[in-house]
PDB file of N, CA and C in Angstrom:
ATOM      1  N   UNK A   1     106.596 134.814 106.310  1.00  0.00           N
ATOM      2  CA  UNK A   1     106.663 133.712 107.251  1.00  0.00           C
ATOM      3  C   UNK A   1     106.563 134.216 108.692  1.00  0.00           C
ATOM      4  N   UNK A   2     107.037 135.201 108.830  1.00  0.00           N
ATOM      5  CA  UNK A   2     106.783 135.492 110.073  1.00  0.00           C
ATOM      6  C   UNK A   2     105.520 136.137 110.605  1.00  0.00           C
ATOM      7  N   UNK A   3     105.009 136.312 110.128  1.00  0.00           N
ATOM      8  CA  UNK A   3     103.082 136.628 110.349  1.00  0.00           C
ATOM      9  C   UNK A   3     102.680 135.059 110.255  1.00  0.00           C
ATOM     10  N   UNK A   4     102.604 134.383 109.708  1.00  0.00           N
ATOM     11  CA  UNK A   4     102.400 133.176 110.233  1.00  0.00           C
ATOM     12  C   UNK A   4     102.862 132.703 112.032  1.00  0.00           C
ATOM     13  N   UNK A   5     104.021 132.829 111.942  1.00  0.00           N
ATOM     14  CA  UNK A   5     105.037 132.403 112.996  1.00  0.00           C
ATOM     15  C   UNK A   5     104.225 133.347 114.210  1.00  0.00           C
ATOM     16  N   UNK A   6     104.263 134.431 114.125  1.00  0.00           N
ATOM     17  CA  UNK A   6     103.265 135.501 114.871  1.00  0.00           C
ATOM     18  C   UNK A   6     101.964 135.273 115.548  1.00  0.00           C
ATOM     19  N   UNK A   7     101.257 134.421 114.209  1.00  0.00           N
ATOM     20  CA  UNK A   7      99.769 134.586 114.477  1.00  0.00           C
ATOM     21  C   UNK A   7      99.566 133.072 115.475  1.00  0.00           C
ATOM     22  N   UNK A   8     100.479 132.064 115.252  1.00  0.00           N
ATOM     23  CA  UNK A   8     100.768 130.651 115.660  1.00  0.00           C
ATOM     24  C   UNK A   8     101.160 130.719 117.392  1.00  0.00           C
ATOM     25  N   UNK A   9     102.304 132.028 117.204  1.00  0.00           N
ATOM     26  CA  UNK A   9     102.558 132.254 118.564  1.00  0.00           C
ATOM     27  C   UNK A   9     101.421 132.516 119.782  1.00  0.00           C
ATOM     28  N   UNK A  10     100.729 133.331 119.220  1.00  0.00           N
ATOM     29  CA  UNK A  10      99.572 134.318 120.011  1.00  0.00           C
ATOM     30  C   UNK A  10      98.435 133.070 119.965  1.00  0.00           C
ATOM     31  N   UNK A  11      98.319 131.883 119.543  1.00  0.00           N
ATOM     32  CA  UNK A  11      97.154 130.733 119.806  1.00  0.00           C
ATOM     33  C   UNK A  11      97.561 130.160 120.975  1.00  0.00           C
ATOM     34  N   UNK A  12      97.184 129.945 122.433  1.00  0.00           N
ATOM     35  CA  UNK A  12      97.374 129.019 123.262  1.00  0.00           C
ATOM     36  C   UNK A  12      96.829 127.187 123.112  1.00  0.00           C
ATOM     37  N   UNK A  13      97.541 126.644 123.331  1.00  0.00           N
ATOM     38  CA  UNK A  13      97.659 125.807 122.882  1.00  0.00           C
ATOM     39  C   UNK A  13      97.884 124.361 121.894  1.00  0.00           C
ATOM     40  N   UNK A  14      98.065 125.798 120.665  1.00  0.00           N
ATOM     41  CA  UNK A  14      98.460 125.334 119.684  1.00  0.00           C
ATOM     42  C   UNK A  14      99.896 123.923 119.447  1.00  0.00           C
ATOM     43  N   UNK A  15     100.729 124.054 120.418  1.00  0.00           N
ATOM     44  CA  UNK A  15     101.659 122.750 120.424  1.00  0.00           C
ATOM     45  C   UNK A  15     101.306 121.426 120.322  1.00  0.00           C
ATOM     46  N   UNK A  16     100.368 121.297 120.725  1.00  0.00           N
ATOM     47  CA  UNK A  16      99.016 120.200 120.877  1.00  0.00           C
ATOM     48  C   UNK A  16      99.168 119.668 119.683  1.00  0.00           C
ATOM     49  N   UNK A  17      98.618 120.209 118.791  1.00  0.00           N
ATOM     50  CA  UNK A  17      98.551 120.396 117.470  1.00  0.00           C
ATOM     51  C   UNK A  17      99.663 119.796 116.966  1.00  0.00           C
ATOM     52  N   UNK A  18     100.589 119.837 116.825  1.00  0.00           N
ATOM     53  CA  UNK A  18     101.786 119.685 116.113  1.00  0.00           C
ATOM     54  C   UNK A  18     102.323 118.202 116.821  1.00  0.00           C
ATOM     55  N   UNK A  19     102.132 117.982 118.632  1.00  0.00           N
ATOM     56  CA  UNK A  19     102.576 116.723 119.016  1.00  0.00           C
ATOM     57  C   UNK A  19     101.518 116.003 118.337  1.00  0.00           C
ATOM     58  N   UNK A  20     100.232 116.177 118.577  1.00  0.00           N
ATOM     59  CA  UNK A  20      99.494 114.942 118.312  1.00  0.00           C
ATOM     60  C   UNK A  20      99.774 114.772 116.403  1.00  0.00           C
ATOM     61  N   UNK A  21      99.897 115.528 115.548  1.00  0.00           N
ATOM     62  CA  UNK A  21     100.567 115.113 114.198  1.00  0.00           C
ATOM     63  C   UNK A  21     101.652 114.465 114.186  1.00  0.00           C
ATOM     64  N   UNK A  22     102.738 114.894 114.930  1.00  0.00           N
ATOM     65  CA  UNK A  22     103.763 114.098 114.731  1.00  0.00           C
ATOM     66  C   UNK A  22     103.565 112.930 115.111  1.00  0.00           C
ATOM     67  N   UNK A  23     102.722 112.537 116.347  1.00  0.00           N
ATOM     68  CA  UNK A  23     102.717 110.914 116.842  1.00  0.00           C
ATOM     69  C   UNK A  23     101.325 110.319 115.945  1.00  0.00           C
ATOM     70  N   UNK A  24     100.591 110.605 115.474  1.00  0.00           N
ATOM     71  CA  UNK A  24      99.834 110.344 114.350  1.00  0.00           C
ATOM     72  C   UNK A  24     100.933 110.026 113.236  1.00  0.00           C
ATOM     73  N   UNK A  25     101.803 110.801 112.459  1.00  0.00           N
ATOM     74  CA  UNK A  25     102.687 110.378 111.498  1.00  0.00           C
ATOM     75  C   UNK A  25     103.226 109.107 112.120  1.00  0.00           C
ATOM     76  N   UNK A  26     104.132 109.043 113.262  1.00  0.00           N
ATOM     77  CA  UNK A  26     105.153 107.940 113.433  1.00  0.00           C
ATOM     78  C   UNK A  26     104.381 106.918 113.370  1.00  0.00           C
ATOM     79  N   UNK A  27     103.131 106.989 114.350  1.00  0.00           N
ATOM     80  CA  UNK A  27     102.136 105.698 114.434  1.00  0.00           C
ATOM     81  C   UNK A  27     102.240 104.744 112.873  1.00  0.00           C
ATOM     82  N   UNK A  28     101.814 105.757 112.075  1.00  0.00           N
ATOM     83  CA  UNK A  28     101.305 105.462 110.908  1.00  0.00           C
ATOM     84  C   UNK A  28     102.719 104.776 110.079  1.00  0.00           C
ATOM     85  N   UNK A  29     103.525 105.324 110.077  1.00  0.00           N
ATOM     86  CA  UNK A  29     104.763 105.642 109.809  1.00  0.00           C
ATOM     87  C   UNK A  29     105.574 103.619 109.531  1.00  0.00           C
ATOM     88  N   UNK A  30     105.429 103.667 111.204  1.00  0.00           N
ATOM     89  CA  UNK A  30     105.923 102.586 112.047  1.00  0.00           C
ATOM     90  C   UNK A  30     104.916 101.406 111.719  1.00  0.00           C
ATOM     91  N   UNK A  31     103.682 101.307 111.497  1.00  0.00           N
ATOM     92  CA  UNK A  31     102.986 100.173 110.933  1.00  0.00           C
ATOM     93  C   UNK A  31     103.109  99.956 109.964  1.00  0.00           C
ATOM     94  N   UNK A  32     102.874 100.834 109.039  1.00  0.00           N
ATOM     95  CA  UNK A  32     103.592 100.129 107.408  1.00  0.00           C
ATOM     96  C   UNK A  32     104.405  99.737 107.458  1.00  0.00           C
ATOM     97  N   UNK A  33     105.851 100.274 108.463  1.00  0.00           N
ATOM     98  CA  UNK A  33     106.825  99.882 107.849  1.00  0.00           C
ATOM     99  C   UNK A  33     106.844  98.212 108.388  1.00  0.00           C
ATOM    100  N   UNK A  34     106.314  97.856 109.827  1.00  0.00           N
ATOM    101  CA  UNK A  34     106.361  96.570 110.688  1.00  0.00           C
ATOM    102  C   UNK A  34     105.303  95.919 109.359  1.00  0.00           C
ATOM    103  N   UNK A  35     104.389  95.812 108.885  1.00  0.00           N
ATOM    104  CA  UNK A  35     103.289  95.586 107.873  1.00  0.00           C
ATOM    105  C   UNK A  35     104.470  94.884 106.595  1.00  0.00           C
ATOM    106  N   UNK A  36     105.133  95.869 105.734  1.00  0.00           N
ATOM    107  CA  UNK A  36     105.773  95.358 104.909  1.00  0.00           C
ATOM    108  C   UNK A  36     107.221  94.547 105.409  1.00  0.00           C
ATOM    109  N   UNK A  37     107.707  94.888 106.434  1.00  0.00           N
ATOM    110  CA  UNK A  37     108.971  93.874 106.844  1.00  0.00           C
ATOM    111  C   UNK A  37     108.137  92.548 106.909  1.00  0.00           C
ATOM    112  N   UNK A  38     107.262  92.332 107.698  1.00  0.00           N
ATOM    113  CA  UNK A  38     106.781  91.079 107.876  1.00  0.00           C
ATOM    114  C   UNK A  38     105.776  90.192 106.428  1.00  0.00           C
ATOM    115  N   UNK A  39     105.616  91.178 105.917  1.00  0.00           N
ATOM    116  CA  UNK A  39     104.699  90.598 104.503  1.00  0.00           C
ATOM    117  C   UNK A  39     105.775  89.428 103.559  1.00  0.00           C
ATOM    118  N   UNK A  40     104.800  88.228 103.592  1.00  0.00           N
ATOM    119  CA  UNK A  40     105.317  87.270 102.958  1.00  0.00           C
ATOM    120  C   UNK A  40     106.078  87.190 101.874  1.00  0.00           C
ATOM    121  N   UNK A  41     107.055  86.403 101.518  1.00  0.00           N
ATOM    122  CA  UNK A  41     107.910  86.244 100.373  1.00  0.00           C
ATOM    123  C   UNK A  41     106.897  86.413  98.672  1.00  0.00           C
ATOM    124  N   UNK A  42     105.818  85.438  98.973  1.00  0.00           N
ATOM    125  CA  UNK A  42     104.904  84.736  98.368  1.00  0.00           C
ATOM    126  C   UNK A  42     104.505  86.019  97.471  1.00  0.00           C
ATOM    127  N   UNK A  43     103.622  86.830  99.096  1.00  0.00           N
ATOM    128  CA  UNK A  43     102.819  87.646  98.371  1.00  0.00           C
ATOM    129  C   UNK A  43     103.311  89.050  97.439  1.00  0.00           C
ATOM    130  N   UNK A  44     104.692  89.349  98.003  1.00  0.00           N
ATOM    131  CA  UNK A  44     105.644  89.955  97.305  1.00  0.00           C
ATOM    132  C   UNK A  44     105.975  89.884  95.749  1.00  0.00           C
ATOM    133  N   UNK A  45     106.299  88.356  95.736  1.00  0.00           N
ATOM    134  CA  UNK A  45     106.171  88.042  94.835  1.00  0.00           C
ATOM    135  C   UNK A  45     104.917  88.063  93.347  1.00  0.00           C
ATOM    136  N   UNK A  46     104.009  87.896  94.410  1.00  0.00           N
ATOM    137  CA  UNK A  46     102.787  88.247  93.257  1.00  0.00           C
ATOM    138  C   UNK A  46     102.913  89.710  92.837  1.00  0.00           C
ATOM    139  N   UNK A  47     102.683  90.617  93.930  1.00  0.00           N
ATOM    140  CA  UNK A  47     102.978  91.786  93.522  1.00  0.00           C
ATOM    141  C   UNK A  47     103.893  92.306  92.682  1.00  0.00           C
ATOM    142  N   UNK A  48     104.864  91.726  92.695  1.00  0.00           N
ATOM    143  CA  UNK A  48     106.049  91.807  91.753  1.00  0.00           C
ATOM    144  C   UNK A  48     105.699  91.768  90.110  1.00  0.00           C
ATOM    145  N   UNK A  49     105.140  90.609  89.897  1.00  0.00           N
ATOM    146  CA  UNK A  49     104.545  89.433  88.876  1.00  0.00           C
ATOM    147  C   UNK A  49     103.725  90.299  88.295  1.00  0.00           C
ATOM    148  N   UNK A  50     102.360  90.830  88.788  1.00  0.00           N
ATOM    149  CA  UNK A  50     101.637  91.511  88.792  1.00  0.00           C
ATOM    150  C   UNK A  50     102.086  93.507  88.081  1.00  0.00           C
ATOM    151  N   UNK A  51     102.895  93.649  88.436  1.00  0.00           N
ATOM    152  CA  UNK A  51     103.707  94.822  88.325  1.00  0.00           C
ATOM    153  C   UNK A  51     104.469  95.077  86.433  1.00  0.00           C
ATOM    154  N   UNK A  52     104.882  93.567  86.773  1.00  0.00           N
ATOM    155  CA  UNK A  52     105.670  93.156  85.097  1.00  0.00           C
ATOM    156  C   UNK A  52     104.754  92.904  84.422  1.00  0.00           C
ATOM    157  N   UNK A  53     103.431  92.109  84.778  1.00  0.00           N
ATOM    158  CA  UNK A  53     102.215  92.097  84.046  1.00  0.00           C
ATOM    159  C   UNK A  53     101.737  93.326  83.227  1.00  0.00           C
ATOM    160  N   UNK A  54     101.489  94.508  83.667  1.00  0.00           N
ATOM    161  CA  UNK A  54     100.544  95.400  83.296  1.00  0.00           C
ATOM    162  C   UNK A  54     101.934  95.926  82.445  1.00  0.00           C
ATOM    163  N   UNK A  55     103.302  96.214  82.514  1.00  0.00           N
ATOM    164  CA  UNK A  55     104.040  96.923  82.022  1.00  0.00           C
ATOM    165  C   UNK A  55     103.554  96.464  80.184  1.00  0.00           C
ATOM    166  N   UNK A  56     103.894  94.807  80.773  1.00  0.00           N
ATOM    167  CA  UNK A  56     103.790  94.184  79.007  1.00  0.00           C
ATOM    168  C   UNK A  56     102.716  94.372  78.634  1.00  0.00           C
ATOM    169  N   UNK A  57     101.724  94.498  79.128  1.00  0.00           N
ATOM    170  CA  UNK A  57     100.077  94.993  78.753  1.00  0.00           C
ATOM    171  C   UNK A  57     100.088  96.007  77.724  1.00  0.00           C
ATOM    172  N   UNK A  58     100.588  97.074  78.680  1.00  0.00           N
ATOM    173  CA  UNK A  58     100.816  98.483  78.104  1.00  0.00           C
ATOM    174  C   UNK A  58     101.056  99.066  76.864  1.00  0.00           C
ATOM    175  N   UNK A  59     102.951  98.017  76.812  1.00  0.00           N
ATOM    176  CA  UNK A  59     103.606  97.973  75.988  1.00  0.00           C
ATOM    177  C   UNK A  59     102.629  97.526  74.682  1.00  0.00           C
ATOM    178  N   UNK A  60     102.046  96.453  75.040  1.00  0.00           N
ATOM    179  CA  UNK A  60     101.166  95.781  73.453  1.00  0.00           C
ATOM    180  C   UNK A  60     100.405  96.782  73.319  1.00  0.00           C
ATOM    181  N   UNK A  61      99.762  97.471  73.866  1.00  0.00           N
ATOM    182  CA  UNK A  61      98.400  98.238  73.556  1.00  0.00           C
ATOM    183  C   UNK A  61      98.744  99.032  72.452  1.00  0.00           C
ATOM    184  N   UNK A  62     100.013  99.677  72.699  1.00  0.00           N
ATOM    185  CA  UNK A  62     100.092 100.904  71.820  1.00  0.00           C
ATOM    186  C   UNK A  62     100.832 100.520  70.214  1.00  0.00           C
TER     187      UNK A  62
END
């Protein structure tokens, strides 16, 4: 690990790197999560429905 840590050190500007990932993650992070808080009761529900659907599917197949 530390030859890594080494070789990371000796790159200028490498920090760059690591802020713009982290605010890429949160971005990403933070819309799904605003995306599913706000997603309808309704459509939840289908998904739900949908979910128990394929289980019993399954179950018969075999």
């Amino acid at each position: 690990m530390s030859f890594v840590s080494g070789v990371l050190n000796g790159v200028e500007g490498i920090q760059y790197y690591y802020i713009a990932g982290l605010l890429i993650f949160m971005t990403l992070f933070i819309v799904i999560l605003y995306r599913t808080v706000k997603m309808p009761r309704k459509d939840l529900m289908k998904f739900k429905a949908s979910i128990l659907e394929n289980d019993k599917m399954e179950s018969n197949e075999i």
